[in-house]
Protein backbone atom coordinates (compact mmCIF):
# COMPACT_ATOMS: atom_id res chain seq x y z
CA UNK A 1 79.81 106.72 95.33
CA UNK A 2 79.78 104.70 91.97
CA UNK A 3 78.02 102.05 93.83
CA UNK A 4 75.30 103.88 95.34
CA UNK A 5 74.78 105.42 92.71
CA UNK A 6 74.20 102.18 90.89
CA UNK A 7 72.19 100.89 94.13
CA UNK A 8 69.79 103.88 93.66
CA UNK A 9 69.09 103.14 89.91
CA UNK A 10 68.81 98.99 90.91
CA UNK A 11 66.08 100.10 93.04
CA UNK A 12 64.52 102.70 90.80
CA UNK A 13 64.70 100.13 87.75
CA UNK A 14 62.64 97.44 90.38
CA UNK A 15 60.31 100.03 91.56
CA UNK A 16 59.25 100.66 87.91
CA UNK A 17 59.16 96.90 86.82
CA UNK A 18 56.95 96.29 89.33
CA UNK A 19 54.68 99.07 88.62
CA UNK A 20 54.93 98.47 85.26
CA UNK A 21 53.99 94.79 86.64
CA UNK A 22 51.16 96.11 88.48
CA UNK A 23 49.60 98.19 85.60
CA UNK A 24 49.74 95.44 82.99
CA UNK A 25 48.09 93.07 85.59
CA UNK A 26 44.99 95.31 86.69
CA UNK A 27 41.90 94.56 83.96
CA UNK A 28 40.68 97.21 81.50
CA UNK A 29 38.45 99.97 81.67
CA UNK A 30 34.69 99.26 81.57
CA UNK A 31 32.90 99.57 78.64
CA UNK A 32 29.27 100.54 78.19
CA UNK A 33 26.92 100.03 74.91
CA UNK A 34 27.11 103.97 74.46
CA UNK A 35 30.84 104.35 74.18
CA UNK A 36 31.10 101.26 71.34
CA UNK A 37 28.23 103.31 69.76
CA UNK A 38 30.63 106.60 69.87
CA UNK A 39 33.43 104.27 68.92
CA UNK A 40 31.68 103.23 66.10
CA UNK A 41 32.37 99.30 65.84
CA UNK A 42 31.70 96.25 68.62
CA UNK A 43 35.30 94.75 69.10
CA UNK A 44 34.28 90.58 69.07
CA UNK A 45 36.41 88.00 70.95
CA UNK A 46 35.94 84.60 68.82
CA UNK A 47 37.62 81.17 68.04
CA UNK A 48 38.84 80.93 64.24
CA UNK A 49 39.31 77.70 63.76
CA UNK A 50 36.73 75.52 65.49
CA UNK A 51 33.54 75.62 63.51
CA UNK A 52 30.63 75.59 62.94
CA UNK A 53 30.80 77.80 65.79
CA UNK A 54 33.69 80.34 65.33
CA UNK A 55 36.03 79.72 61.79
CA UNK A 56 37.87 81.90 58.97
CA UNK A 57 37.03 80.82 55.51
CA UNK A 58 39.21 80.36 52.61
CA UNK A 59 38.52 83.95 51.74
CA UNK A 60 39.56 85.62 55.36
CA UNK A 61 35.65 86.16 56.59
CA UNK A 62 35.09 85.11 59.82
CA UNK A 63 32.04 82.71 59.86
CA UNK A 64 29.90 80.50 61.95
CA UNK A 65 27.55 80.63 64.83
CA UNK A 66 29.31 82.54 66.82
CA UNK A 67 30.14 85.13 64.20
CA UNK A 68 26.01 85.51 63.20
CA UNK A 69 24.96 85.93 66.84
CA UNK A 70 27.93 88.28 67.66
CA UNK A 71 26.71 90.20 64.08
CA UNK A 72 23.04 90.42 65.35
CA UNK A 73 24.38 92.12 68.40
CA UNK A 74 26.31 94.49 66.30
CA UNK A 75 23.33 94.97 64.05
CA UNK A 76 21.26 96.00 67.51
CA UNK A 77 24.07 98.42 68.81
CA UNK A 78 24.12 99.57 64.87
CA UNK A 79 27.72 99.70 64.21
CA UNK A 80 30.17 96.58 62.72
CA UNK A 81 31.63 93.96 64.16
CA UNK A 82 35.41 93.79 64.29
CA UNK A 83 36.45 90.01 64.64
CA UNK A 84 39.71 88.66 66.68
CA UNK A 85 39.95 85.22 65.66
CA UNK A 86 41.78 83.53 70.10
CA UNK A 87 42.99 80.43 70.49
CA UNK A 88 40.97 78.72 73.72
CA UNK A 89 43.43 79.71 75.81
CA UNK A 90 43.66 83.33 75.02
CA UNK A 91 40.17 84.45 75.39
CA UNK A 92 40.21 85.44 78.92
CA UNK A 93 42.82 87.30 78.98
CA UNK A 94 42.14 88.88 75.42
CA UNK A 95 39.11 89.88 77.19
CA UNK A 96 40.42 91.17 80.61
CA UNK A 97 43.28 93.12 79.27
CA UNK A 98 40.59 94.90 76.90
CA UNK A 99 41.72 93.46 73.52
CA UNK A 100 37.98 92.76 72.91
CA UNK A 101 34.90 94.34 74.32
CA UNK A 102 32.79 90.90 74.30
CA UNK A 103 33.63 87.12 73.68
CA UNK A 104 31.27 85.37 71.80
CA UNK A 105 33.75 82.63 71.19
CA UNK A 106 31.96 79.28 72.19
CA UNK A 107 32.70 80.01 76.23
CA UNK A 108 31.03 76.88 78.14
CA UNK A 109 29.36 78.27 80.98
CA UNK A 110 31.28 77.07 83.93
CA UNK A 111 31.36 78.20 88.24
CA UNK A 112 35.05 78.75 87.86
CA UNK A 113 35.15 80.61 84.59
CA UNK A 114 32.80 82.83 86.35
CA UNK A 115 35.14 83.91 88.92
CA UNK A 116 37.08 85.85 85.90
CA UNK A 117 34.36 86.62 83.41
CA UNK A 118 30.61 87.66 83.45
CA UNK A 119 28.23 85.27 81.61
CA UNK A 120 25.25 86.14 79.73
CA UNK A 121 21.91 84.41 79.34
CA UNK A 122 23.01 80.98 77.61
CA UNK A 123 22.00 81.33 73.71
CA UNK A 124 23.74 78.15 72.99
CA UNK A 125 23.69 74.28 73.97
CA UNK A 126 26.67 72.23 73.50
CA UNK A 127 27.89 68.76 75.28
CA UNK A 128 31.19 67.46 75.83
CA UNK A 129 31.83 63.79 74.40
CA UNK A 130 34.83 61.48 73.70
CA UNK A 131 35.58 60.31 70.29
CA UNK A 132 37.40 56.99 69.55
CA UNK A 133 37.47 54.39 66.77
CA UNK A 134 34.63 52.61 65.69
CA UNK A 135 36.57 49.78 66.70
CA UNK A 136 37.26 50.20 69.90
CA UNK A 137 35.73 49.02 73.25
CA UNK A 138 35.33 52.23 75.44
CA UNK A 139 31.60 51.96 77.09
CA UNK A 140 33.05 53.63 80.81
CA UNK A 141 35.30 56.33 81.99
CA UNK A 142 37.40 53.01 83.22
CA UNK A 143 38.57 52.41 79.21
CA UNK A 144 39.91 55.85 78.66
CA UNK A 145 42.69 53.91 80.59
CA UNK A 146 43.80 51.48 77.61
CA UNK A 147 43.76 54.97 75.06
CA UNK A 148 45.64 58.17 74.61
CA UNK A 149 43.44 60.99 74.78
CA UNK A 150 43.95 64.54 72.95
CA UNK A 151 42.40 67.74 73.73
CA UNK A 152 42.62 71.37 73.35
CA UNK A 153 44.69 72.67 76.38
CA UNK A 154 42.02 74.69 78.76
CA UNK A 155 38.91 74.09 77.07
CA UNK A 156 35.77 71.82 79.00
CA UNK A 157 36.92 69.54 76.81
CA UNK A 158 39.87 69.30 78.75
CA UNK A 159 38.48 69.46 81.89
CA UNK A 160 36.39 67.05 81.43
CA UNK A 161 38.58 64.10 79.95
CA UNK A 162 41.30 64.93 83.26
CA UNK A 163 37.82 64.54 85.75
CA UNK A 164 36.31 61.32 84.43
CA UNK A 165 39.60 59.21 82.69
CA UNK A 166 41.30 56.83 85.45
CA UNK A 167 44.61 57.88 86.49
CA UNK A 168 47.36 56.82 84.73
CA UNK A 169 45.59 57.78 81.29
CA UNK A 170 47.74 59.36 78.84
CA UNK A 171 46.79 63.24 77.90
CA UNK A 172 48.19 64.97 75.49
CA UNK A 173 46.87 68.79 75.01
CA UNK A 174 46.98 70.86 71.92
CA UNK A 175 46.82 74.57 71.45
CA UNK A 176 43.55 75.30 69.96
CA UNK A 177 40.57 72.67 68.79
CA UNK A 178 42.18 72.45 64.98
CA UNK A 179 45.02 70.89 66.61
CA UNK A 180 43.63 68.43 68.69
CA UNK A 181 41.27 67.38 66.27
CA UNK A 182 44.73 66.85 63.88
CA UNK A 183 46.49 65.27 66.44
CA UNK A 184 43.51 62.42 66.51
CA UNK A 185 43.11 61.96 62.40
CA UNK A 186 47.22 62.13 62.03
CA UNK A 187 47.28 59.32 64.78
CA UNK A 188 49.19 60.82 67.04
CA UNK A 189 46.29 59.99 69.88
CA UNK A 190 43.97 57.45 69.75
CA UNK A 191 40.67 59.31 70.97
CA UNK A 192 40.05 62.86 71.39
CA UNK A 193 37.50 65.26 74.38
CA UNK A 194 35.58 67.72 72.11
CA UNK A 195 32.17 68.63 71.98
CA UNK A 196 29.42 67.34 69.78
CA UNK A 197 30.36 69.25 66.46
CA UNK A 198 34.27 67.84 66.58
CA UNK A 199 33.09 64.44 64.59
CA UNK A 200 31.85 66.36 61.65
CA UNK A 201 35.47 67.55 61.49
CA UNK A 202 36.88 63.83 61.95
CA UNK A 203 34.51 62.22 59.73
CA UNK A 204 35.18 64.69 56.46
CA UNK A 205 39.06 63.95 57.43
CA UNK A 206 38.93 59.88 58.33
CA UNK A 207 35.26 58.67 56.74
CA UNK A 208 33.63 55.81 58.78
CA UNK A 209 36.43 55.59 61.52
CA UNK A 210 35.59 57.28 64.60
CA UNK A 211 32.11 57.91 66.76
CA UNK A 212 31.34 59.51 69.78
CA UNK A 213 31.54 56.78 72.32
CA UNK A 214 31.51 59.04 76.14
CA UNK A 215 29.52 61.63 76.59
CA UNK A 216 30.63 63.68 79.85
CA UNK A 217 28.58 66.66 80.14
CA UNK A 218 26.08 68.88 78.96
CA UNK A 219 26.38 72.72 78.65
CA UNK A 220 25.57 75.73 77.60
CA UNK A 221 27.16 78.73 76.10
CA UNK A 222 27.19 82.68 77.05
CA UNK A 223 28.72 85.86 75.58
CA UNK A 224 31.13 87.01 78.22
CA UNK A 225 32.14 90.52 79.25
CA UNK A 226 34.29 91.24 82.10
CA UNK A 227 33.25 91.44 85.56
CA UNK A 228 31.18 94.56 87.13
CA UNK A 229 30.21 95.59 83.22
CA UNK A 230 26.61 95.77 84.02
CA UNK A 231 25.35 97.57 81.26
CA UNK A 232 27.20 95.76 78.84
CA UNK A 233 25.90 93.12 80.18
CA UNK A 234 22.49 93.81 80.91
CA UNK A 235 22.17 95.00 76.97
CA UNK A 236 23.22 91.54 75.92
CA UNK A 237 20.74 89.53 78.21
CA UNK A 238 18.30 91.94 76.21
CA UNK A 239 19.63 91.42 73.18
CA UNK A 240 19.26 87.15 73.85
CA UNK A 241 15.74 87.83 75.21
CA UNK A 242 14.70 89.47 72.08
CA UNK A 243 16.11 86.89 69.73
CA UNK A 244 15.07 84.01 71.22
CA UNK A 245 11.56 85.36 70.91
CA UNK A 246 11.82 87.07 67.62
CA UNK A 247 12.90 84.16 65.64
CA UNK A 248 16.20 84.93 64.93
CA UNK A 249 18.05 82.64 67.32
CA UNK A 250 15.89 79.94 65.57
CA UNK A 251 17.32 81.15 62.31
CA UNK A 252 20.73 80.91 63.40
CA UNK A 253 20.00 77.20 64.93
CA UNK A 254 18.40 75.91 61.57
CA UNK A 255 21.39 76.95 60.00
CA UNK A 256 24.39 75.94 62.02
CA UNK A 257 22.93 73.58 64.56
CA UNK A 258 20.05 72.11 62.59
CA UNK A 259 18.18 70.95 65.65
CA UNK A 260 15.46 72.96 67.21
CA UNK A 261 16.50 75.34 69.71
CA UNK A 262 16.40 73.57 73.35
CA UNK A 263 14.55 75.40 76.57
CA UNK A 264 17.18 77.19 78.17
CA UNK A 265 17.77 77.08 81.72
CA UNK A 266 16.22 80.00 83.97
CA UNK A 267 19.63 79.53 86.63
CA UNK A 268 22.61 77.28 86.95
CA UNK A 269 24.69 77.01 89.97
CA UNK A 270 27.46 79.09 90.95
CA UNK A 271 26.86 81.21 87.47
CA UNK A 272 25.34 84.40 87.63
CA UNK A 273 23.77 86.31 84.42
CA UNK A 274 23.42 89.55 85.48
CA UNK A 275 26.13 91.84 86.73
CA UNK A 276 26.34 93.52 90.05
C-alpha cells in the first residue's frame, strides 16, 4: 500500500511539473496601448551597456538612442517609461514571458527573429562590420581564418561573423556587447563582429589600434512587441510615422547618430510590420 501510495504522489508530482512546465512556457497576455495607459507607465525592454544606443550612466539613468525614442513613445501614450536594462540574449524572452511590454533595445530586423517577435516600422539603420588591428591584413571573409574573432553570443553580430568566416576560424562569444568589446581591448581575441558604433568604444579604450576592416551587412532596427499584439503594434508604426515626419527622429539622429537620417525601406523580406 506504501508503494502505491508513493506511485500515486510520483505521478501527481509529474503531472504538476509538467503543467507547471506548460504554463511557464505559453507567452504572456496581450497588451494594448489602453491598458499601459490604465497602468500608468510603458514597461521598456533595452540593452544597458552597449551605447550610444541603449547604456546606464554613472548616475543609474538609462540613456541613449534607444532610451529617447522609447521616451517619445512614452511621452505619446502620456505616462513614464520604466527601463529594464537585457543582456542580448535575454530580450526575447524578457519580452515573451511579459517582463516588458515593448523592446526598444537595438533588435536588428531579421526573417528568423520574426518568427518569435513582431517588428515595427524600422526607425533605425545600423551595419554589421569586423574590427581588427590597424595592422593587420584582413581585406576577405578568407582572413578571418588567420584571427580569433569575439562577439556577443546571439546578436547579428554573431550571426554574421559564423556565416561569412571560413571554417576552422576561432569564435569566442561573450555575454552581452560590453564584454566582447573587453574581450578584444584586453587581448583576449584578436578582432571582434559588432556594428558600426563598437569602434568608438575600442578607440576611447586602445587609441589608434583597431579599424573596421569587413563590413557584412546592413540593417535596420524595429521596436518589437510580441506576436498577434496588433494594436500595440499598430500604435507604434504610428508613433514612427509621426516622428519621422515631425522632426523628432531627426533630433534624435543629430544627437546620437550624427548622420542624416537614411530613407527607410517601405518592405523587407520575410519581415512583416504590421500585426495580424
Amino acid at each position: 500500500m506504501f508503494k502505491s501510495t508513493l506511485s500515486r504522489r510520483n505521478a501527481m508530482l509529474s503531472v504538476a511539473a509538467a503543467l507547471a512546465s506548460v504554463a511557464m512556457s505559453q507567452p504572456a497576455s496581450a497588451i494594448s496601448p489602453d491598458e499601459i495607459k490604465a497602468r500608468g507607465k510603458l514597461i521598456v525592454g533595452i540593452q544597458g551597456d552597449n551605447p550610444p544606443w541603449g547604456f546606464v550612466t554613472s548616475g543609474g539613468k538609462q540613456d541613449g538612442l534607444d532610451a529617447d525614442i522609447a521616451t517619445l513613445f512614452g511621452n505619446e501614450l502620456g505616462v513614464p517609461v520604466e527601463f529594464v536594462p537585457l543582456e542580448v540574449n535575454n530580450r526575447i524572452p524578457a519580452l515573451t514571458a511579459g517582463r516588458v511590454d515593448v523592446l526598444f533595445a537595438t533588435m536588428a530586423m531579421l526573417p528568423d527573429r520574426a518568427k518569435a517577435v513582431q517588428f515595427s516600422k524600422p526607425y533605425v539603420a545600423n551595419a554589421i562590420v569586423l574590427i581588427g588591428p590597424k595592422s593587420a591584413e584582413i581585406k576577405t571573409n578568407v582572413d578571418m581564418a588567420k584571427f580569433t574573432v569575439g562577439v556577443a553570443k546571439g546578436a547579428a553580430q554573431d550571426t554574421q561573423v559564423t556565416k561569412n568566416a571560413p571554417e576552422g576560424t576561432t569564435i569566442r562569444r561573450y555575454d552581452g556587447d560590453a564584454a566582447s568589446v573587453q574581450a578584444l581591448v584586453s587581448g583576449q581575441v584578436n578582432t571582434l563582429g559588432g556594428n558600426i558604433f563598437y569602434m568608438d568604444r575600442v578607440e576611447k579604450a586602445r587609441p589608434g589600434e583597431f579599424e573596421n576592416k569587413l563590413e557584412f551587412q546592413k540593417l535596420y532596427n524595429g521596436a518589437c512587441t510580441r506576436l498577434g499584439e496588433t494594436e500595440i503594434n499598430a500604435s507604434i508604426n504610428t508613433f514612427i510615422d509621426k516622428i519621422k515626419a515631425n522632426g523628432e527622429l531627426k533630433k534624435v539622429y543629430d544627437k546620437w547618430m550624427k548622420v542624416p537620417v537614411p530613407e527607410f525601406p517601405q518592405s523587407l523580406e520575410g519581415i512583416p510590420f504590421a500585426a495580424k
